[in-house]
Protein backbone atom coordinates (compact mmCIF):
# COMPACT_ATOMS: atom_id res chain seq x y z
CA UNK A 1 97.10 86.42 95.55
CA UNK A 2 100.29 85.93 93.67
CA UNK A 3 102.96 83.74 95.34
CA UNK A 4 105.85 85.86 95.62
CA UNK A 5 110.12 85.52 94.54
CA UNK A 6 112.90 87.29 95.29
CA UNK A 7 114.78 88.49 92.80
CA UNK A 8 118.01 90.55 92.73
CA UNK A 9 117.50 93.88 91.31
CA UNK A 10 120.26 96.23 90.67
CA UNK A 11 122.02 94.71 93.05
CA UNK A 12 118.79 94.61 95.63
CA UNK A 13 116.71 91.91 96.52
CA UNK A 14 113.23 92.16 96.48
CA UNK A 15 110.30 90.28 97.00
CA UNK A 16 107.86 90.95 94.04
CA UNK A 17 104.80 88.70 92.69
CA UNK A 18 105.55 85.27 90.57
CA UNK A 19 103.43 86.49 87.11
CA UNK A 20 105.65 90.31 87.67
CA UNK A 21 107.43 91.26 84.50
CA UNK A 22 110.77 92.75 84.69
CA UNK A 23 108.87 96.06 83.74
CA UNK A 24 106.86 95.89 86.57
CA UNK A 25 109.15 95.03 88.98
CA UNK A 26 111.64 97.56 88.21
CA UNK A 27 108.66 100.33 88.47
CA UNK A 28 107.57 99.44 92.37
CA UNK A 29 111.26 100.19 92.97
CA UNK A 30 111.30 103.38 91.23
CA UNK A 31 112.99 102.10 88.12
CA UNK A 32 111.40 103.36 85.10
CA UNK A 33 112.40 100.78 81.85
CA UNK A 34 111.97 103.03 78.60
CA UNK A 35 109.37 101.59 76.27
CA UNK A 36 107.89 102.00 72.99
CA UNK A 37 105.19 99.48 71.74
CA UNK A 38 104.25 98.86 75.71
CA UNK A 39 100.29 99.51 76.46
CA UNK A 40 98.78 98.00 79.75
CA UNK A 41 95.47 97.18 77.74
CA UNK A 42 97.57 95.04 75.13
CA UNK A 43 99.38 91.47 75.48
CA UNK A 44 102.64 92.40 75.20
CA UNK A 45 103.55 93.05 71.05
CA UNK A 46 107.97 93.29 71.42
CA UNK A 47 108.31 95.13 68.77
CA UNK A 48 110.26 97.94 69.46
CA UNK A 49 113.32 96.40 71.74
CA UNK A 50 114.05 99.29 73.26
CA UNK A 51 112.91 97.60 76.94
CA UNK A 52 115.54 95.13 76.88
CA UNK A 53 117.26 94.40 79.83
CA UNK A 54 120.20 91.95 80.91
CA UNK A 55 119.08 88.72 82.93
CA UNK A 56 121.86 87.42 84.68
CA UNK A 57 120.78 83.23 85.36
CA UNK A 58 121.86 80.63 88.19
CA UNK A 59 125.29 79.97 86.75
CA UNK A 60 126.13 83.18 85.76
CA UNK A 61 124.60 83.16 82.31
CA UNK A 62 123.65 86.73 81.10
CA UNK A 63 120.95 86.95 78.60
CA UNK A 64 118.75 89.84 77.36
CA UNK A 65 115.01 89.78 77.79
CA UNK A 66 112.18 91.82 76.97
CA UNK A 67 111.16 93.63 80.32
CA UNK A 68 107.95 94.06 79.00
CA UNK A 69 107.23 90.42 78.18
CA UNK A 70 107.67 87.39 80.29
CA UNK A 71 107.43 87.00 84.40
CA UNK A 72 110.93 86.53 85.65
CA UNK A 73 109.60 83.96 88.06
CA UNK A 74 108.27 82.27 85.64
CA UNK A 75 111.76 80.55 84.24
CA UNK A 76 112.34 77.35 86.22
């Protein structure tokens, strides 16, 4: 079993699993991210950008990430 973080979603923490991506952690809360080039059978291609969405870091640091791509937990 996956350890699990909290993130801040929308403005709502949540508990969801270390290796989540953004994508999937935004679907067990009813958030559907628009995608493209996404297939659940593939590694992840980002070609398309249309799931980007707007990480907001530690010190306040926005950035814009492929929800699609890499685990949120995942950046220490």
């Amino acid at each position: 079993m996956s350890e699990k973080v909290k993130i801040t979603l929308n403005g709502k923490e949540i508990d969801v699993p270390r290796d989540a991506t953004i994508r999937e952690a935004a679907k067990s809360q009813g958030i559907e991210i628009p995608t493209f080039c996404f297939d659940d059978r593939l590694k992840a291609y980002t070609s398309c950008f249309l799931c980007v969405v707007e990480v907001e870091g530690e010190e306040h640091d926005t950035r814009l990430q492929y929800g699609c791509e890499s685990g949120h937990g995942n950046q220490d």
